[in-house]
Protein backbone atom coordinates (compact mmCIF):
# COMPACT_ATOMS: atom_id res chain seq x y z
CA UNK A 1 0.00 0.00 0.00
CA UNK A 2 2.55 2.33 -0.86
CA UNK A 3 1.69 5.55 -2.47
CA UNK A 4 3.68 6.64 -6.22
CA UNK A 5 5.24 9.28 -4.02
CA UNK A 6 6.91 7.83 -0.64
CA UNK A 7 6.51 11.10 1.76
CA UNK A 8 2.46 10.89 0.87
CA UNK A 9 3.07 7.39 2.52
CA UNK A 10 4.57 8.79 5.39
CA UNK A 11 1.81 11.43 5.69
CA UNK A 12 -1.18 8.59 5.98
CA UNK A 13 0.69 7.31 9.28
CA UNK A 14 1.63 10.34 10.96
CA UNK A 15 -0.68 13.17 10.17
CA UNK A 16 1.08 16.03 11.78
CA UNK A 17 5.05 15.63 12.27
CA UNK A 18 7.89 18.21 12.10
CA UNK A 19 10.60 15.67 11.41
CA UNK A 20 8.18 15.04 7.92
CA UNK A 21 7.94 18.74 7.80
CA UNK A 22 11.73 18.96 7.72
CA UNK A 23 12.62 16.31 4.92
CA UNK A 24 9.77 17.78 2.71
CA UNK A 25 11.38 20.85 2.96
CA UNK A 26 14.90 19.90 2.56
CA UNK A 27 13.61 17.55 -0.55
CA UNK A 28 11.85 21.01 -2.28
CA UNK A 29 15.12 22.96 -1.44
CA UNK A 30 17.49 19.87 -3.09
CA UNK A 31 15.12 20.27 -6.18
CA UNK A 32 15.00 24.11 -5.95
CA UNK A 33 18.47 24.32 -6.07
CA UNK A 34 18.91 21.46 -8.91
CA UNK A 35 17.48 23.08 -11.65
CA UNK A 36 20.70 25.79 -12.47
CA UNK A 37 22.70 22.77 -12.36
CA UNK A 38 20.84 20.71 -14.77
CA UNK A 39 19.69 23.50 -16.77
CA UNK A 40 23.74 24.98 -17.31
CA UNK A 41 24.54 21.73 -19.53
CA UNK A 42 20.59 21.65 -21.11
CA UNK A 43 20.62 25.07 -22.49
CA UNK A 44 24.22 24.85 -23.75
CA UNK A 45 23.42 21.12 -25.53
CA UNK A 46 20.55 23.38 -27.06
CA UNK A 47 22.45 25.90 -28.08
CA UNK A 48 24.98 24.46 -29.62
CA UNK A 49 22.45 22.53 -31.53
CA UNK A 50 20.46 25.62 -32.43
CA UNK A 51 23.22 27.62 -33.81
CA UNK A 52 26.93 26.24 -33.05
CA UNK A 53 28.68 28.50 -35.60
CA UNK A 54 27.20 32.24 -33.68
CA UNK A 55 28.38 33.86 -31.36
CA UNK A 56 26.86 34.61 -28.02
CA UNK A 57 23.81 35.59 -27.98
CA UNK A 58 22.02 37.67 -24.98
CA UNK A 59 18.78 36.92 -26.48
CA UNK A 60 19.20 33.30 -27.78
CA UNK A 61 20.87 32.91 -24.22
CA UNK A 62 17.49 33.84 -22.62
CA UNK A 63 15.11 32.26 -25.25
CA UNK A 64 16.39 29.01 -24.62
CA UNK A 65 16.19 29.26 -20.82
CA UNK A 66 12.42 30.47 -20.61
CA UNK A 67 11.52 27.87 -22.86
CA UNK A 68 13.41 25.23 -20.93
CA UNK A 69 11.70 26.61 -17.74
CA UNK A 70 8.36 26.47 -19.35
CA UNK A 71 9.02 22.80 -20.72
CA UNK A 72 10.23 21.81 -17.21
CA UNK A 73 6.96 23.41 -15.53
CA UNK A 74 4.69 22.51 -18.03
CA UNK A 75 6.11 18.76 -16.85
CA UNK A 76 5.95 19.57 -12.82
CA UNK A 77 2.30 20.60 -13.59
CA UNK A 78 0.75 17.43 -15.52
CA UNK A 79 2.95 14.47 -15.11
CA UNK A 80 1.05 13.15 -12.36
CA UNK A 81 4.32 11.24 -10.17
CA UNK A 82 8.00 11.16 -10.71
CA UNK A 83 7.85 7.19 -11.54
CA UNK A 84 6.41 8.41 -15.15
CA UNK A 85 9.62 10.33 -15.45
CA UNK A 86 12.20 7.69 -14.69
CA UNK A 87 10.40 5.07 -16.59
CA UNK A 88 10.58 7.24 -19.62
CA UNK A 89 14.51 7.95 -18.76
């Protein structure tokens, strides 16, 4: 009986706990902090891609993050758990 997402687990058995409080927390803040570090190699596998031969762009540069971010959220918002994710990986 173990939910997609293991902390929802935890939440069934103990409905009010700081220690569960604390890892949730630390778990957003590991992903928060993620996302430049994925992104960095993302946007510059894009860009060289895109347009290898120009030079830096400002523009492009921004482009390609904003549309990243709004691929990544667009994900966060309607892939229902992370299990869909790895299984496509």
């Amino acid at each position: 009986a173990v939910e997609p997402e293991l902390l929802h687990t935890y939440s069934k058995v103990y409905n009010f706990d700081v220690v569960l409080l604390i890892v949730r927390l630390a778990v957003l803040t590991a992903v928060t902090l993620t996302v430049p570090v994925v992104l960095f190699p993302i946007r510059t596998s894009v860009n060289h891609l895109l347009g290898a031969s120009k030079d830096f762009s400002w523009p492009r540069h921004i482009g390609i993050t904003f549309a990243l971010l709004v691929c990544v959220n667009i994900l966060v918002i309607f892939v229902p758990t992370i299990r869909d994710i790895f299984g496509f990986i």
